[in-house]
Protein backbone atom coordinates (compact mmCIF):
# COMPACT_ATOMS: atom_id res chain seq x y z
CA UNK A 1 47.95 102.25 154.51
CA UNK A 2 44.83 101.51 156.36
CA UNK A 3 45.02 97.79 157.05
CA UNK A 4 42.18 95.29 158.27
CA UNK A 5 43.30 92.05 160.22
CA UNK A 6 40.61 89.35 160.71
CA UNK A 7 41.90 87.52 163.07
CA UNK A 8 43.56 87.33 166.61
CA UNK A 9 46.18 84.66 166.57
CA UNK A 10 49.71 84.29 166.28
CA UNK A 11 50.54 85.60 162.82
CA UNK A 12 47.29 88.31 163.29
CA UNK A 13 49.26 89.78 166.08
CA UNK A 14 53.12 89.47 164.63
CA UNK A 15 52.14 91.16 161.48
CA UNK A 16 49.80 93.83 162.98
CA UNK A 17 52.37 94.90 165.03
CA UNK A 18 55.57 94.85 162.27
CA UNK A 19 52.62 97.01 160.42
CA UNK A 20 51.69 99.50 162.60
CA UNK A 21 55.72 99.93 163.56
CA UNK A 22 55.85 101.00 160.05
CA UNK A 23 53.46 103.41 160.56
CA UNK A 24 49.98 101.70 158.81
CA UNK A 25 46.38 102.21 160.33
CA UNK A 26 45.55 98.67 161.71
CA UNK A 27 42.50 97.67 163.00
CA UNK A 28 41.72 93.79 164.05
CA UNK A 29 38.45 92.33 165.01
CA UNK A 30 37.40 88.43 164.80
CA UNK A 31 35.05 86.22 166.40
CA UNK A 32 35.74 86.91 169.71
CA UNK A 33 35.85 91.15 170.96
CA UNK A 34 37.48 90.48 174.10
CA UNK A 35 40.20 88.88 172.71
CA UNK A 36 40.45 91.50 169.56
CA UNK A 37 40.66 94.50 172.78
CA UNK A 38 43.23 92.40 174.50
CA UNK A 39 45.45 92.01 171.58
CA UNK A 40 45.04 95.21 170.56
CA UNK A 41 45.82 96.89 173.68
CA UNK A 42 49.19 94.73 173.92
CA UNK A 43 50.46 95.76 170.06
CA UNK A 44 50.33 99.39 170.81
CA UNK A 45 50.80 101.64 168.30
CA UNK A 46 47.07 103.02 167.78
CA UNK A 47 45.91 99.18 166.90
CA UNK A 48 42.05 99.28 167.38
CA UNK A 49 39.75 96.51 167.81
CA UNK A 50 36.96 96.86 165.61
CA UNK A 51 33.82 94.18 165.05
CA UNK A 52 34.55 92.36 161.20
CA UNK A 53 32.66 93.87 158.94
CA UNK A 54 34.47 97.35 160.15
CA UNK A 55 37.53 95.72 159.78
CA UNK A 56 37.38 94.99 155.71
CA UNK A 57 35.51 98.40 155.25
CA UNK A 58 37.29 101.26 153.72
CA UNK A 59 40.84 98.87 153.94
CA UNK A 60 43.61 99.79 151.57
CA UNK A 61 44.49 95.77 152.19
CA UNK A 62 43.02 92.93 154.71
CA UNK A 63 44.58 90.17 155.82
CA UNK A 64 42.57 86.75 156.97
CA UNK A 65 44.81 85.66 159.54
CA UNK A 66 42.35 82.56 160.92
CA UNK A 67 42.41 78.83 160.07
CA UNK A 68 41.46 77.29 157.15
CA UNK A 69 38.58 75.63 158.45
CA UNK A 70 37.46 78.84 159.83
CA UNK A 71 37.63 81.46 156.97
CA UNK A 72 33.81 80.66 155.86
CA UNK A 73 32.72 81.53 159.47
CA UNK A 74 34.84 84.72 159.97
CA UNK A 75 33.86 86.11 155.90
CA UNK A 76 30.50 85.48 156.62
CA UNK A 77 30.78 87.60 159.84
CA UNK A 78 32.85 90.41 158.04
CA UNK A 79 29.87 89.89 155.35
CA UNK A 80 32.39 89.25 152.82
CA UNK A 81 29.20 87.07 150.18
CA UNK A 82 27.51 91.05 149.93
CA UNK A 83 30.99 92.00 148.29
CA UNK A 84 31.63 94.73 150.96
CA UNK A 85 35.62 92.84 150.04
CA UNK A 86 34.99 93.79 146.15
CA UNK A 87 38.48 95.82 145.06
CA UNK A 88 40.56 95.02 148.27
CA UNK A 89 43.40 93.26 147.94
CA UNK A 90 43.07 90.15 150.78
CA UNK A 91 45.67 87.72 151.63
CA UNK A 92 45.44 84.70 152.37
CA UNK A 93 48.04 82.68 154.52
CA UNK A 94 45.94 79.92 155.23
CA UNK A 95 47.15 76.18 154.94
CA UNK A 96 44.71 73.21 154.69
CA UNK A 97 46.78 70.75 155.31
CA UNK A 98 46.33 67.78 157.62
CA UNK A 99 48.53 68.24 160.64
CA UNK A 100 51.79 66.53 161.54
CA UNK A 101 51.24 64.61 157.64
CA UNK A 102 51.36 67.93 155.29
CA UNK A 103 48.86 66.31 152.53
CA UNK A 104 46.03 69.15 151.08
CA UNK A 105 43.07 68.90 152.43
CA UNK A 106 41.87 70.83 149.58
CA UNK A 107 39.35 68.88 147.20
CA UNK A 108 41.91 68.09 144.14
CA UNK A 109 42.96 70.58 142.22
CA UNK A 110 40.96 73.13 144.60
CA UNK A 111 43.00 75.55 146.60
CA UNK A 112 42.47 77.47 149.97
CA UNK A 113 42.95 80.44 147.59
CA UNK A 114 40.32 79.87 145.36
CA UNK A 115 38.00 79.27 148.04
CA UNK A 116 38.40 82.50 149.65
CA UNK A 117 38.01 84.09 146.27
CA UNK A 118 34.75 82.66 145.49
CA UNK A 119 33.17 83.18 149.12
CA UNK A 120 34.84 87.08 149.02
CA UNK A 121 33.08 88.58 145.39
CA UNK A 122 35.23 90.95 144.06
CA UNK A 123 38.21 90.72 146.42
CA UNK A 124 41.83 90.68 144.77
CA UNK A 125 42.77 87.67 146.44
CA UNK A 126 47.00 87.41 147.17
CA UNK A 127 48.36 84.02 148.65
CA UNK A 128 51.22 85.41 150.69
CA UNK A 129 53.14 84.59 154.15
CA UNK A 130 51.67 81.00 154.60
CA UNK A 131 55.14 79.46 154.81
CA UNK A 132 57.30 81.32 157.74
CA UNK A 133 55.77 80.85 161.68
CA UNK A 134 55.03 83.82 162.69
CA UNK A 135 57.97 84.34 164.77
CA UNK A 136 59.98 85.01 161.86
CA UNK A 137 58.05 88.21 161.24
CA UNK A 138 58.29 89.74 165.41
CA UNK A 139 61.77 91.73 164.86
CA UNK A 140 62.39 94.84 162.84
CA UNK A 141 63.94 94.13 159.57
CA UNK A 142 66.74 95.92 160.58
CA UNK A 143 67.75 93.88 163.50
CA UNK A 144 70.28 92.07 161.46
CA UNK A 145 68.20 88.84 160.43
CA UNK A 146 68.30 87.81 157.13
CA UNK A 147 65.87 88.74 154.74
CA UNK A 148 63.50 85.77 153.27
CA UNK A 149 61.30 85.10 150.25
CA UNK A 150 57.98 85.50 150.50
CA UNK A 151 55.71 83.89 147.72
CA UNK A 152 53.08 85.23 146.34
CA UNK A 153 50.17 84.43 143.86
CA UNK A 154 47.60 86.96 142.47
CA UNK A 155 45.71 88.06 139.55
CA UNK A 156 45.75 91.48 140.02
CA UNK A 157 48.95 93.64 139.46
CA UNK A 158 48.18 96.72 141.86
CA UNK A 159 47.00 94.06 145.00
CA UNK A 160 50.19 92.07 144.46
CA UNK A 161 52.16 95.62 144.54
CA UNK A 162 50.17 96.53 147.86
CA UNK A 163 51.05 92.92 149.52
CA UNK A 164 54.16 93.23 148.14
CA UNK A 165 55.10 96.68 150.00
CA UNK A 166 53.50 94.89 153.16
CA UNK A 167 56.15 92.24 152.74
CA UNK A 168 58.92 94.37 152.58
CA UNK A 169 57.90 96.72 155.64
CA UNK A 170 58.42 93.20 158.03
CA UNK A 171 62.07 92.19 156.54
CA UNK A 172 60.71 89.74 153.64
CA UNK A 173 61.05 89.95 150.13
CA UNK A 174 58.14 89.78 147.64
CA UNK A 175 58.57 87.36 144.54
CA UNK A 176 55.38 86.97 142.39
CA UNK A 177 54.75 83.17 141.24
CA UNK A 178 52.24 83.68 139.34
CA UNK A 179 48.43 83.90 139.14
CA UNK A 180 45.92 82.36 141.27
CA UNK A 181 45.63 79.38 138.96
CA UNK A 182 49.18 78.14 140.14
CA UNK A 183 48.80 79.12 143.69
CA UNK A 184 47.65 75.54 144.55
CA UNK A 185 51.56 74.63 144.25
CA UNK A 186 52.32 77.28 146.67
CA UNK A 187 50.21 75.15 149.36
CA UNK A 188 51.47 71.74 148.10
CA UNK A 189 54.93 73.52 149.11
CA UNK A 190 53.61 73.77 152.72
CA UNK A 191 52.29 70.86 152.83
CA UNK A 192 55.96 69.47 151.41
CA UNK A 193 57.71 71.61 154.68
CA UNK A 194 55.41 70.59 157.65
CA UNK A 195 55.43 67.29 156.31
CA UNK A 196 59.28 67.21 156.40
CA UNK A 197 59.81 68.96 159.60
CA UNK A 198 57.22 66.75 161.38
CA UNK A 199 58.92 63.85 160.04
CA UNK A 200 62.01 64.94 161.86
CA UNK A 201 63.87 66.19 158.82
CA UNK A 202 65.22 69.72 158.28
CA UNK A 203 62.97 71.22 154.91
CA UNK A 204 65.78 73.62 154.52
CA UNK A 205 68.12 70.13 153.47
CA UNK A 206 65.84 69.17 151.40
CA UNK A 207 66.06 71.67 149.03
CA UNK A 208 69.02 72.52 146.48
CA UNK A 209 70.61 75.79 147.04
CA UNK A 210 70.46 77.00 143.16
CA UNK A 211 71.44 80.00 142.03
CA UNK A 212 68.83 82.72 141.02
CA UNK A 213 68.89 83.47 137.67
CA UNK A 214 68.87 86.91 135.63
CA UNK A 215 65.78 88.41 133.91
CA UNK A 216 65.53 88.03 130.74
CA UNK A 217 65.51 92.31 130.58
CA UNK A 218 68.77 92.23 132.81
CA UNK A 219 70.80 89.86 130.74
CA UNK A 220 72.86 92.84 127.54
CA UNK A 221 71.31 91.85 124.35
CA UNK A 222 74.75 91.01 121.67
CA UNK A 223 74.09 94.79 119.94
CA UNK A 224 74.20 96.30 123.63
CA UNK A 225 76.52 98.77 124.98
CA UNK A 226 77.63 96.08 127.69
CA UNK A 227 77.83 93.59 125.26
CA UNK A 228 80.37 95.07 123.08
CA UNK A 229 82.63 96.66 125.54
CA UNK A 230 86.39 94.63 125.62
């Protein structure tokens, strides 16, 4: 796929680089050029630093991989308001949350996701990868880690597919939520983490280790083949 990072930080430069290892186009550009060349000189792998509005143009998928409070500032650069974002799929790992505290920052019942959607027309907006550090996301999924959950929110089926092969090509595993009108309790669950792990508590401990339960269209109906054998 052709892939579009806006963006040159931490998670901009461990996804870029699982994605172009698998063998995507990526391109990355941001507010600063120098630092777009520099990063991508050090990923490798035909990574090109392009200015913004190159970098959501043409895209198969784009990922905003900046701040919360500075997605206006970078869409407006990649002149996201003249819809030039209307059809991609664009994730959105952002968390507004306050830091070291974990509460939304978010007016209530507004979400980070929403936001993007209404200063991107047409985009297919995807909340995805806003809960790992981006460290989790630097080795090949084959190195032996375990694979995680990654969880997503979206309205639209084929951009949730697209994220959802991106998730699999660096070691995670997609799981839909919902759509974009539940995502705000995606980034309450941030919030819930940072505010545990700044608080000097493991998150991990805090949450019950249930097991996953069977689709409905896995479970054998009583007339079913499975059903009725002894």
């Amino acid at each position: 796929m052709r892939i579009g990072i806006l963006g040159t930080g931490t998670l901009a430069a461990a996804l870029g680089e699982g994605w172009a290892r698998a063998g995507h186009e990526v391109v990355i550009g941001g507010r600063s050029q120098v630092k777009a060349e520099r990063l991508a000189e050090r990923l490798g792998h035909g990574v090109l630093a392009v200015p913004p509005r190159e970098v959501v143009t043409g895209r198969d998928a784009v990922l905003l991989a900046v701040s919360w409070d500075g997605v206006e500032g970078t869409l407006k650069l990649a002149g996201a308001a003249d819809g030039v974002l209307d059809g991609t799929p664009l994730i959105d790992p952002t968390n507004a949350v306050a830091h070291g505290v974990g509460t939304l920052l978010t007016g209530e019942g507004e979400s980070m996701a929403g936001r993007i959607a209404g200063l991107a027309p047409g985009a297919r907006v995807v909340k995805a990868f806003h809960l790992f550090p981006a460290a989790r996301w630097t080795s090949p999924p084959d190195d032996g880690h375990s694979r995680v959950t990654v969880a997503m929110c979206g309205d639209d089926a084929t951009a949730l597919d697209v994220v959802g092969e991106l998730v699999r090509d660096v070691g995670g595993i997609p799981a839909t939520l919902g759509a974009l009108d539940r995502v705000r309790q995606l980034e309450e669950v941030a919030g819930f983490v940072i505010g545990l792990a700044f608080a000097g508590f493991d998150p991990n401990s805090a949450i019950p280790q249930v097991p996953s339960v069977p689709s409905v269209s896995s479970v054998p109906s009583d007339d079913s083949p499975a059903s009725s054998q002894g």
